[in-house]
Protein backbone atom coordinates (compact mmCIF):
# COMPACT_ATOMS: atom_id res chain seq x y z
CA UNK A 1 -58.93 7.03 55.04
CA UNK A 2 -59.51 3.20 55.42
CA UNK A 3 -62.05 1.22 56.84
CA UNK A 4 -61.71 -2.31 57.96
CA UNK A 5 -65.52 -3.24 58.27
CA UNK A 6 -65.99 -7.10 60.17
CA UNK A 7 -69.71 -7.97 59.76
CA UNK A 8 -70.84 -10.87 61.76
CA UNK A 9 -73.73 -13.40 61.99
CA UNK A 10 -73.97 -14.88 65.64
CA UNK A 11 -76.37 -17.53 67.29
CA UNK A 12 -79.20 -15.66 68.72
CA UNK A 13 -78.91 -17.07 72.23
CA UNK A 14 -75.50 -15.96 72.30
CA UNK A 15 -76.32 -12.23 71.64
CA UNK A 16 -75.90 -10.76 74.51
CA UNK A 17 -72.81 -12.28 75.81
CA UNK A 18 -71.44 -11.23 72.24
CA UNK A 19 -72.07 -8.09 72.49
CA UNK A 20 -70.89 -7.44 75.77
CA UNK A 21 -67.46 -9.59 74.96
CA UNK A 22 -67.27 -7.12 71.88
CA UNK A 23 -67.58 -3.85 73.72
CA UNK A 24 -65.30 -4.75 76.91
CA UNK A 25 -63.15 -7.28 75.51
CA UNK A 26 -62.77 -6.84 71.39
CA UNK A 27 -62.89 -3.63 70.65
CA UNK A 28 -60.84 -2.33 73.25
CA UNK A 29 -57.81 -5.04 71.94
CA UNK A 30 -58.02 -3.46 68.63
CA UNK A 31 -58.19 -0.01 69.56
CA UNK A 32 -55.37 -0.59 72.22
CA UNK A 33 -53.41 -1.41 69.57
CA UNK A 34 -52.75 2.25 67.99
CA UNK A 35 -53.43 1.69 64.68
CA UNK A 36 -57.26 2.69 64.21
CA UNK A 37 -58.28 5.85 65.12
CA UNK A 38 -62.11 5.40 65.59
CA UNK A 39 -64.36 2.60 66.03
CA UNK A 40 -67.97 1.72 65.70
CA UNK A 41 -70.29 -1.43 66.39
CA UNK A 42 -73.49 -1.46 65.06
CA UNK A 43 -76.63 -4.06 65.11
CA UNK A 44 -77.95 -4.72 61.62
CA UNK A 45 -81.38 -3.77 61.76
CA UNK A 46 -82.74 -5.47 58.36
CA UNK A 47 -81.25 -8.83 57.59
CA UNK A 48 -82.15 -10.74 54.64
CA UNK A 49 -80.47 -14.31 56.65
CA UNK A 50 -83.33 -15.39 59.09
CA UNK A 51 -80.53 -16.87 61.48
CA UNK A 52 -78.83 -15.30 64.08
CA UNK A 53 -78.55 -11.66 64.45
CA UNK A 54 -75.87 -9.66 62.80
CA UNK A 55 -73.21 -7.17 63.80
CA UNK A 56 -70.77 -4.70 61.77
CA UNK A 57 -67.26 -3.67 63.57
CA UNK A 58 -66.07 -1.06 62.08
CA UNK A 59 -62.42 0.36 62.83
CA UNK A 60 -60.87 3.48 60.68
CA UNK A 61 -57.04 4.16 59.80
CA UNK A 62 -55.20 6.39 57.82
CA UNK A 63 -53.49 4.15 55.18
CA UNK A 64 -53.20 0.66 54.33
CA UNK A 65 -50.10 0.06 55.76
CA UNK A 66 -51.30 0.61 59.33
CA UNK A 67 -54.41 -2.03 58.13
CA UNK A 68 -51.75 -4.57 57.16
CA UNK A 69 -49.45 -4.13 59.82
CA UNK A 70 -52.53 -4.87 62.18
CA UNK A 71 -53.67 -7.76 59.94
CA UNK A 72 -50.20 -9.42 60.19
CA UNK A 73 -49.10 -8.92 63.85
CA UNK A 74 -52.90 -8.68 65.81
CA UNK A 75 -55.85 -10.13 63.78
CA UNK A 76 -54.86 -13.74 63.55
CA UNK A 77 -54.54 -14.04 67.40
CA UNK A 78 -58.03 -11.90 68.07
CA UNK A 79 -59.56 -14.31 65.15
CA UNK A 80 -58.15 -17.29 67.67
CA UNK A 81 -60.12 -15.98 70.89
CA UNK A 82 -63.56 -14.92 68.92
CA UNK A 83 -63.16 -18.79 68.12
CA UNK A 84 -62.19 -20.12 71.21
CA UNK A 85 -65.55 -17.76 72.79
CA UNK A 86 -68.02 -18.32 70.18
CA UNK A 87 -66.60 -21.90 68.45
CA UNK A 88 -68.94 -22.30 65.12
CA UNK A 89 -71.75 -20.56 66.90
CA UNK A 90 -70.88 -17.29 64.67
CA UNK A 91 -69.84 -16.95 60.92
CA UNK A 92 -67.41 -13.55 60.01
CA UNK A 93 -66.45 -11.93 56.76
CA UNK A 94 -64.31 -8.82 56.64
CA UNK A 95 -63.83 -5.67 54.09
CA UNK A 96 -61.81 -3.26 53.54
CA UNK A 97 -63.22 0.31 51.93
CA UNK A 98 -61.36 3.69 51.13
CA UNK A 99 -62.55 6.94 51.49
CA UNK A 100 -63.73 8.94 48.31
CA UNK A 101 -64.24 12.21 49.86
C-alpha cells in the first residue's frame, strides 16, 4: 500500500475557505479519479512554523503505478487550480510512503 501524503501551510485568514474548497472541491477531484482508495485531511495540531496553519491530504493506493499514473495525467492540472484559488497565499510539499505491515 502507498500513500501520497500533501502537507500544506496556508495563510491563516484563508483557513476556512481552504478547507471548505478542500473537502467539496479537492478531494472529491482526486478521489473521482479511481485511483486512491481512501482519503483523509487532517489539521496539524502542533506546528513548529508560527505562520499559517497547516493541513495533511492524505490519499492511499495500491501500487505505485496507480500514484504515477495520477501524478502524470491529474496532479499538474489540480496543482494549477490550488494556485489559481490560493496564488502564493499557501506553500505545499508532497511524499510518498509505503506500507511496512
Amino acid at each position: 500500500m502507498i500513500l501520497y501524503n500533501i502537507t500544506i501551510n496556508i495563510d491563516k485568514e484563508r483557513e476556512f475557505e481552504f478547507v471548505e474548497w478542500m473537502k467539496f472541491e479537492y478531494l472529491p477531484k482526486v478521489m473521482q479519479t479511481g485511483l486512491f482508495f481512501e482519503k483523509r485531511f487532517f489539521r496539524l495540531l502542533q506546528e513548529d512554523n508560527g505562520d499559517g496553519v497547516n493541513f495533511s491530504a492524505q490519499f492511499f493506493t495500491e501500487g505505485m503505478e496507480d500514484l504515477e499514473f495520477f501524478q502524470q495525467k491529474y496532479a499538474p492540472v489540480l496543482r494549477e487550480e490550488i494556485v489559481e484559488k490560493f496564488g502564493s497565499q499557501f506553500v505545499s510539499f508532497r511524499s510518498v510512503l509505503e506500507s511496512v505491515d
